[in-house]
Protein backbone atom coordinates (compact mmCIF):
# COMPACT_ATOMS: atom_id res chain seq x y z
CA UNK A 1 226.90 150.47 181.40
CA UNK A 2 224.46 152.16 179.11
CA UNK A 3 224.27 155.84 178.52
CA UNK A 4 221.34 156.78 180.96
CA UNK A 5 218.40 159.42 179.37
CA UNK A 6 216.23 161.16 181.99
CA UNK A 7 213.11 162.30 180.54
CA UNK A 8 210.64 164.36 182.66
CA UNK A 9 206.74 165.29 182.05
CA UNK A 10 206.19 161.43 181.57
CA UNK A 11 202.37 161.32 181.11
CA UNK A 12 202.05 164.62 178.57
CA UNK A 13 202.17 163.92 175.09
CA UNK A 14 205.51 164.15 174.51
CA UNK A 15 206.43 162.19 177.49
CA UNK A 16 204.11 159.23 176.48
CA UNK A 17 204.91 158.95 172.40
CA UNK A 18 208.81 158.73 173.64
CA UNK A 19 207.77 155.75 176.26
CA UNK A 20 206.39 154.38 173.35
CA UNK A 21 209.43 153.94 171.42
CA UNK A 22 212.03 153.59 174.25
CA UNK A 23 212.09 150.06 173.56
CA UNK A 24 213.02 150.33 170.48
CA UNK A 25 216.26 151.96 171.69
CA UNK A 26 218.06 149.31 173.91
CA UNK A 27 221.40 151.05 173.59
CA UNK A 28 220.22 153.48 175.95
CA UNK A 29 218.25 152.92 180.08
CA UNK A 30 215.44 155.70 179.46
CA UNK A 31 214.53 156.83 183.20
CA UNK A 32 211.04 158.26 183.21
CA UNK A 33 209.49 160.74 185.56
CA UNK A 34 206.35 162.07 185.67
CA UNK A 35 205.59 165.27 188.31
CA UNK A 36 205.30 163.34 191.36
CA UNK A 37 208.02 161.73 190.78
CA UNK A 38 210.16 164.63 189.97
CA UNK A 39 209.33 168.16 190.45
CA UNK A 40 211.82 170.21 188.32
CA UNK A 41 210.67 173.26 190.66
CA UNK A 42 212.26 171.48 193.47
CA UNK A 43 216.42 171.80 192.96
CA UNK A 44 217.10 169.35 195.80
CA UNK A 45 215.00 166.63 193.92
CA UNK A 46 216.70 167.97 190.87
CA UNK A 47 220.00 167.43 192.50
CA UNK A 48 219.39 163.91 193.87
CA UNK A 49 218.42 162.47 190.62
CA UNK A 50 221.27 163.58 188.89
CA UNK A 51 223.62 162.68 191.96
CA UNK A 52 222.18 159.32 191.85
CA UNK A 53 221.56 158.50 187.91
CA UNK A 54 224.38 161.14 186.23
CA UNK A 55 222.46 160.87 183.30
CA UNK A 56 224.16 161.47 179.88
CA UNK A 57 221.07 163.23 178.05
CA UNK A 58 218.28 165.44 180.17
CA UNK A 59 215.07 165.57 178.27
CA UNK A 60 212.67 168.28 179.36
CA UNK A 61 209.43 167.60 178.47
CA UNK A 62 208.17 168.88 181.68
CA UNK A 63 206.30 172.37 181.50
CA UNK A 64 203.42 174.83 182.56
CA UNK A 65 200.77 173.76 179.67
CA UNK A 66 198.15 175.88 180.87
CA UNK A 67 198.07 178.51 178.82
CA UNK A 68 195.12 180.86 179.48
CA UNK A 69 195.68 179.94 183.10
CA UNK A 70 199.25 181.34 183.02
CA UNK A 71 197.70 184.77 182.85
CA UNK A 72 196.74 183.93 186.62
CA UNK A 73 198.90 181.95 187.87
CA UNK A 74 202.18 183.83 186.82
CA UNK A 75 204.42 182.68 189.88
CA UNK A 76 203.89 178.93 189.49
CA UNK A 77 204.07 179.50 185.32
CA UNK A 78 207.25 180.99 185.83
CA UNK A 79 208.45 178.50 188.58
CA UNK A 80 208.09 175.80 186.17
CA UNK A 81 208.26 176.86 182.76
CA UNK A 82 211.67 178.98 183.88
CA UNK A 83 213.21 179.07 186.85
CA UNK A 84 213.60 175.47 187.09
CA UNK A 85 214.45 175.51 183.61
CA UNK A 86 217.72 177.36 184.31
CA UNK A 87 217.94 174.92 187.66
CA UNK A 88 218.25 171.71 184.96
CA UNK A 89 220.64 173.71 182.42
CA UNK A 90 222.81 174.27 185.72
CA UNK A 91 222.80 170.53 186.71
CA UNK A 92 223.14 169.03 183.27
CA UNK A 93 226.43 171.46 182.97
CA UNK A 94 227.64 170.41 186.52
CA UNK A 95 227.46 166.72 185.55
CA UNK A 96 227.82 166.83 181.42
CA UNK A 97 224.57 165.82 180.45
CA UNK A 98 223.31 167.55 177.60
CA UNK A 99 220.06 169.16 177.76
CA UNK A 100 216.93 168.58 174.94
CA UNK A 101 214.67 171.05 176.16
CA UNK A 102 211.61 171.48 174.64
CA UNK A 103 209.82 175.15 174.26
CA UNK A 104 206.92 176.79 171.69
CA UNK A 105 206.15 178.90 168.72
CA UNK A 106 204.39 181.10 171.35
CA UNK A 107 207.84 182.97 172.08
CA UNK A 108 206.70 185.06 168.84
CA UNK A 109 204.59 187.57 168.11
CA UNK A 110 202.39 186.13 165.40
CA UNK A 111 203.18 189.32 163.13
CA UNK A 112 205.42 187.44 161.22
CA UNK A 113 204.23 186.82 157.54
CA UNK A 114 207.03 184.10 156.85
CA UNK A 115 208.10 180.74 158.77
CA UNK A 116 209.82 181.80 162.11
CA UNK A 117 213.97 180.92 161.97
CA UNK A 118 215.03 180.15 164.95
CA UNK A 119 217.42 183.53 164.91
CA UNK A 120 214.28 186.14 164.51
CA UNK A 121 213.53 188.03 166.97
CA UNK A 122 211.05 186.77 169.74
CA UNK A 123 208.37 189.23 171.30
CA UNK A 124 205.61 186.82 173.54
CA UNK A 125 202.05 188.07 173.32
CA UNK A 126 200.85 186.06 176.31
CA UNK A 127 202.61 185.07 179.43
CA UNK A 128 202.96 181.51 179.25
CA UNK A 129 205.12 182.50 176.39
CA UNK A 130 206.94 185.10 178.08
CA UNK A 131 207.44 181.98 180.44
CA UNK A 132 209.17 179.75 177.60
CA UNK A 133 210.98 182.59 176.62
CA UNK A 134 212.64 183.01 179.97
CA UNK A 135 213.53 179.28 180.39
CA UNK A 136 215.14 179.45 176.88
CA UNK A 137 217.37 182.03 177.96
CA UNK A 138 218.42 180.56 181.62
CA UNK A 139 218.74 177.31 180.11
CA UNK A 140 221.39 178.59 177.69
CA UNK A 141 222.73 180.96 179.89
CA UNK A 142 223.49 178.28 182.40
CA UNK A 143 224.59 175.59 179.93
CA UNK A 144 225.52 176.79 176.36
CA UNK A 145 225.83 172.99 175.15
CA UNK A 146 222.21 173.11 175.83
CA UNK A 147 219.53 171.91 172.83
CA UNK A 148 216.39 173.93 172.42
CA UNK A 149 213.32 172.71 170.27
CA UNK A 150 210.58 174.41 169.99
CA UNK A 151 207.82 172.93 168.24
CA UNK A 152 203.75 174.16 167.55
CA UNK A 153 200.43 173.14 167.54
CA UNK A 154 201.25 169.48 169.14
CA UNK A 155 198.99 167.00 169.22
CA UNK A 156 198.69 162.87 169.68
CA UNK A 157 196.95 159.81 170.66
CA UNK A 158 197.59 160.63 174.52
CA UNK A 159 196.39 163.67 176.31
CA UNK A 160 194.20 166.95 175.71
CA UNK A 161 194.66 168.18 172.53
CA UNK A 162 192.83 169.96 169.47
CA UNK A 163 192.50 166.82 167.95
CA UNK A 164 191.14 164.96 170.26
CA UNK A 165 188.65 167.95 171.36
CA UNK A 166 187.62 168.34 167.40
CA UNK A 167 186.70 164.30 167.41
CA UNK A 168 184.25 164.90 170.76
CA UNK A 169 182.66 167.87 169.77
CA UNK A 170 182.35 166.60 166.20
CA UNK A 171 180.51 163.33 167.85
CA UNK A 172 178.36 165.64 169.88
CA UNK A 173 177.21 168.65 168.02
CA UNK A 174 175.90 168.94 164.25
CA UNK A 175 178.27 172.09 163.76
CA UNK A 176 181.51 173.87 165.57
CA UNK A 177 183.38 177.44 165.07
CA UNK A 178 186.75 177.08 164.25
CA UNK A 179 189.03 179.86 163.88
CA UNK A 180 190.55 180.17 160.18
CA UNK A 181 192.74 183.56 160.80
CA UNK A 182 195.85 182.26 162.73
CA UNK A 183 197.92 180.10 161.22
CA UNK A 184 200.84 177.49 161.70
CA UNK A 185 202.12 173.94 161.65
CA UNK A 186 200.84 171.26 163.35
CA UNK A 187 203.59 168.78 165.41
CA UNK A 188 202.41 165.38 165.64
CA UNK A 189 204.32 164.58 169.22
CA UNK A 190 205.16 160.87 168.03
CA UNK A 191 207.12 162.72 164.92
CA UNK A 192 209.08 164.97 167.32
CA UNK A 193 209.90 162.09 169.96
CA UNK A 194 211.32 160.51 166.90
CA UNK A 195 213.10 163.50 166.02
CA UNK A 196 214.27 163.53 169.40
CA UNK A 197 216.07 160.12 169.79
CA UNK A 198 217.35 160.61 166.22
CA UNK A 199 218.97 163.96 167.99
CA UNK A 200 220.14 161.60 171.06
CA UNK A 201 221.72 159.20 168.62
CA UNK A 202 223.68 161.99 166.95
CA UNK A 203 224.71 163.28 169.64
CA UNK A 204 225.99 160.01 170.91
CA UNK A 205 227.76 158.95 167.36
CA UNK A 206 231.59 157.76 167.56
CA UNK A 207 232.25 161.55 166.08
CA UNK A 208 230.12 162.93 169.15
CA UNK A 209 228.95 165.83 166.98
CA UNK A 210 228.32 168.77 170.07
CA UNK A 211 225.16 171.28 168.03
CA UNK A 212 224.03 172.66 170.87
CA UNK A 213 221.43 176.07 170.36
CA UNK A 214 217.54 176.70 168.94
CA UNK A 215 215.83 174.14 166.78
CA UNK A 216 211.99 174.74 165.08
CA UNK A 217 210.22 171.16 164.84
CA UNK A 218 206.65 170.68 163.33
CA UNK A 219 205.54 169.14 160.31
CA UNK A 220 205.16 170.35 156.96
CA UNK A 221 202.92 172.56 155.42
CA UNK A 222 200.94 175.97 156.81
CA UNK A 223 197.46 175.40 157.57
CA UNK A 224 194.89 177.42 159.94
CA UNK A 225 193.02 175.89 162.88
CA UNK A 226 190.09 175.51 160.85
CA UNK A 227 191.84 173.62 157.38
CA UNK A 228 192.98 171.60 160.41
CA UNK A 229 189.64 170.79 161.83
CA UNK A 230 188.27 170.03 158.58
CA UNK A 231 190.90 167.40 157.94
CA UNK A 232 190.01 165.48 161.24
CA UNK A 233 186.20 166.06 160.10
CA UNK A 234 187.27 163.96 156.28
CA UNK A 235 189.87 161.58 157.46
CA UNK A 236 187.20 160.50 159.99
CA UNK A 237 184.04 161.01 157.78
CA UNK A 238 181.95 163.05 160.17
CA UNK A 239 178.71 164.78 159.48
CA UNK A 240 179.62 167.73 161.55
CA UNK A 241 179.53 171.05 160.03
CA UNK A 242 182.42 173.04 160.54
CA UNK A 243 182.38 177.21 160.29
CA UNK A 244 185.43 179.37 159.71
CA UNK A 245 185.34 182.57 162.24
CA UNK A 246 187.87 184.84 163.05
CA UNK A 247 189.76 184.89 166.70
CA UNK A 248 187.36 187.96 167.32
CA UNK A 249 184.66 185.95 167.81
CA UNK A 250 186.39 183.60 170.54
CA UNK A 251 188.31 185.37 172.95
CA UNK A 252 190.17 183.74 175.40
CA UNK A 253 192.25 185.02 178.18
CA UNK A 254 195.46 184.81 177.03
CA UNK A 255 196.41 185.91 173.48
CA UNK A 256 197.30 183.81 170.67
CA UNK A 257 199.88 184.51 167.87
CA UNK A 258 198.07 184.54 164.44
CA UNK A 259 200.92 183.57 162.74
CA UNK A 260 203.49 180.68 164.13
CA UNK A 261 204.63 179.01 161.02
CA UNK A 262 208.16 177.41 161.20
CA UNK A 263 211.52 177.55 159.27
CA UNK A 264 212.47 173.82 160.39
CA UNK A 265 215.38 173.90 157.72
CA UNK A 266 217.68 173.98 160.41
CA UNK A 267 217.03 170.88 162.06
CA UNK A 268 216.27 168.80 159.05
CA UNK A 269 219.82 169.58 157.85
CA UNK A 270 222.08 170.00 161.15
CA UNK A 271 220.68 166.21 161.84
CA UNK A 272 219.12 165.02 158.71
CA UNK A 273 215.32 164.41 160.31
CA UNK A 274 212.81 163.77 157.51
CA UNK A 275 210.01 166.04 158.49
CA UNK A 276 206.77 164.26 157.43
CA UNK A 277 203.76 166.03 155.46
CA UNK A 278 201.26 167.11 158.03
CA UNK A 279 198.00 165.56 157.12
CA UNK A 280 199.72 162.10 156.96
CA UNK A 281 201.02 162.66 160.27
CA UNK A 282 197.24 163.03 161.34
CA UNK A 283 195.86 160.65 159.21
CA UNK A 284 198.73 158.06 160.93
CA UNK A 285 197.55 159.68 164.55
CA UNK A 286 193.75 159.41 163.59
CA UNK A 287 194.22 155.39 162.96
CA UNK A 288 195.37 154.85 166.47
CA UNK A 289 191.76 156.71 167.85
C-alpha cells in the first residue's frame, strides 16, 4: 500500500497548485479535502478521517484567510487558525503522521530591519496573526515531530490574490495606489507546493531523516507591494499608472507588518529546495493568466 497524504484547504491556493502536481507523485494516494468535506474545527471529523485513512503525512493548508475580518470574528479565527490546529498536531502524534503545517510572516512585528529567522522573536500586530501564532505553538506543543512553514505574500493562478486583484484593476482603471513602505517576499504557492512534496519525499527517504520545527518559505529577493505591482503592470504591458503611497493613506482594519522579509536559509539547506528568483516566479504565474 502507498503512503497516504491528507491535505486539507483543497480549493485555496495552496490546496489547488499541490492537486496540480499530485500526479506527478504516484508513489504516494494524495487524499484531498476541501471545508465541507473536512472541518478541522470539528475533532470528531478530525478523528474519523484519520481512524479511517491513518495517513502517513497531514498537510494543513486549511486556515482563517480573512485577515481584516479576524479583527471581528476572533472566536471562529481562533477556532480554525488554532484550536483545531493543536486538535491535528494531537491526531497526527496519536497515529504517527507527521504534520506540514503551514503558517505566515504575520506572526512578526514588521520592526524588523533584516530577513526574519525562524528563531526571532514573534510579536503579532493583528489578530489573525496572533491566531497563527497560537496554532504554531499547540501544534508543536502537541506533536514536537511537527513541520511548520511559514511563508508571505502568496499568490497563484487560483484564488484571490494581489496578483490577480492588480491585473483587474489594472484592466479597469487608468491609475491605482499601491503601497511602497512595507516590504517582503512574495511566495508563488506552486513554488512552495513544490517545496512541500520535496519535504514529503525527504521525509519519506530510506534514511527517514525526522527535521521536525519552523521553516521560512518565499522566494527570493525583498521588494515592496508597489515594485511588486509594477512588475505585474511590465510583464503584462499595461497602460495603467501605478502611484507609490504610504500605508497611511490606506488603512485597513487590521494592521499590517511593514517589514516581513525572510531568512529561508534554513530550509534551502536542511532539504536542499532551490528557492527561485521572485519575478520569474511571477513572470512563470503571469503566463498561465
Amino acid at each position: 500500500m502507498k503512503p497516504v497524504i491528507i491535505v486539507s484547504g483543497k480549493n485555496g491556493q495552496l490546496g489547488k497548485e499541490l492537486r496540480d502536481i499530485a500526479s506527478s507523485y504516484s508513489n504516494f494516494d494524495f487524499i484531498f479535502f476541501d471545508k465541507n468535506e473536512l472541518n478541522i474545527a470539528d475533532k470528531s471529523s478530525l478523528q474519523n478521517i484519520f481512524q479511517k485513512y491513518i495517513p502517513a503525512f497531514f498537510i494543513n493548508c486549511a486556515a482563517y484567510t480573512a485577515v481584516d475580518k479576524a479583527e471581528a470574528e476572533k472566536e471562529n479565527a481562533y477556532s480554525i487558525n488554532a484550536e483545531a490546529v493543536g486538535n491535528i498536531a494531537k491526531q497526527c502524534y496519536q497515529y504517527k503522521t507527521k504534520l506540514i503545517h503551514i503558517s505566515t510572516d504575520y506572526v512578526f512585528d514588521g520592526n524588523g530591519k533584516q530577513p526574519y529567522k525562524v528563531d526571532d522573536i514573534t510579536n503579532p500586530v493583528n489578530y489573525y496573526g496572533y491566531t497563527k501564532l497560537e496554532g504554531e505553538r499547540l501544534a508543536l506543543e502537541n506533536n514536537a515531530d511537527t513541520i511548520i512553514i511559514r511563508t508571505s505574500w502568496v499568490y497563484s493562478k487560483y484564488g484571490n490574490n494581489f496578483v490577480k486583484t492588480m491585473l483587474r484593476l489594472m484592466n479597469e482603471r487608468s491609475a491605482i495606489n499601491v503601497v511602497n513602505d512595507q516590504l517582503g517576499s512574495p511566495t508563488y504557492a506552486k513554488d512552495l507546493a513544490e517545496a512541500i512534496i520535496e519535504i514529503v519525499n525527504n521525509q519519506y527517504s530510506v534514511n527517514n531523516i525526522q527535521s521536525p520545527g519552523i521553516y521560512h518559505f518565499s522566494n527570493k529577493e525583498i521588494i515592496s507591494w508597489f515594485d511588486f505591482a509594477v512588475a505585474v503592470k511590465e510583464i503584462k504591458q499595461l497602460d495603467c499608472i501605478v502611484n507609490p503611497i504610504p500605508t497611511s493613506a490606506y488603512p485597513t482594519p487590521a494592521k499590517r507588518p511593514s517589514y516581513s522579509a525572510f531568512d529561508t536559509s534554513k530550509i534551502a539547506g536542511t532539504f536542499n529546495i532551490n528557492l527561485k528568483n521572485w519575478k520569474a516566479s511571477l513572470q512563470e504565474c503571469l503566463a498561465q493568466l
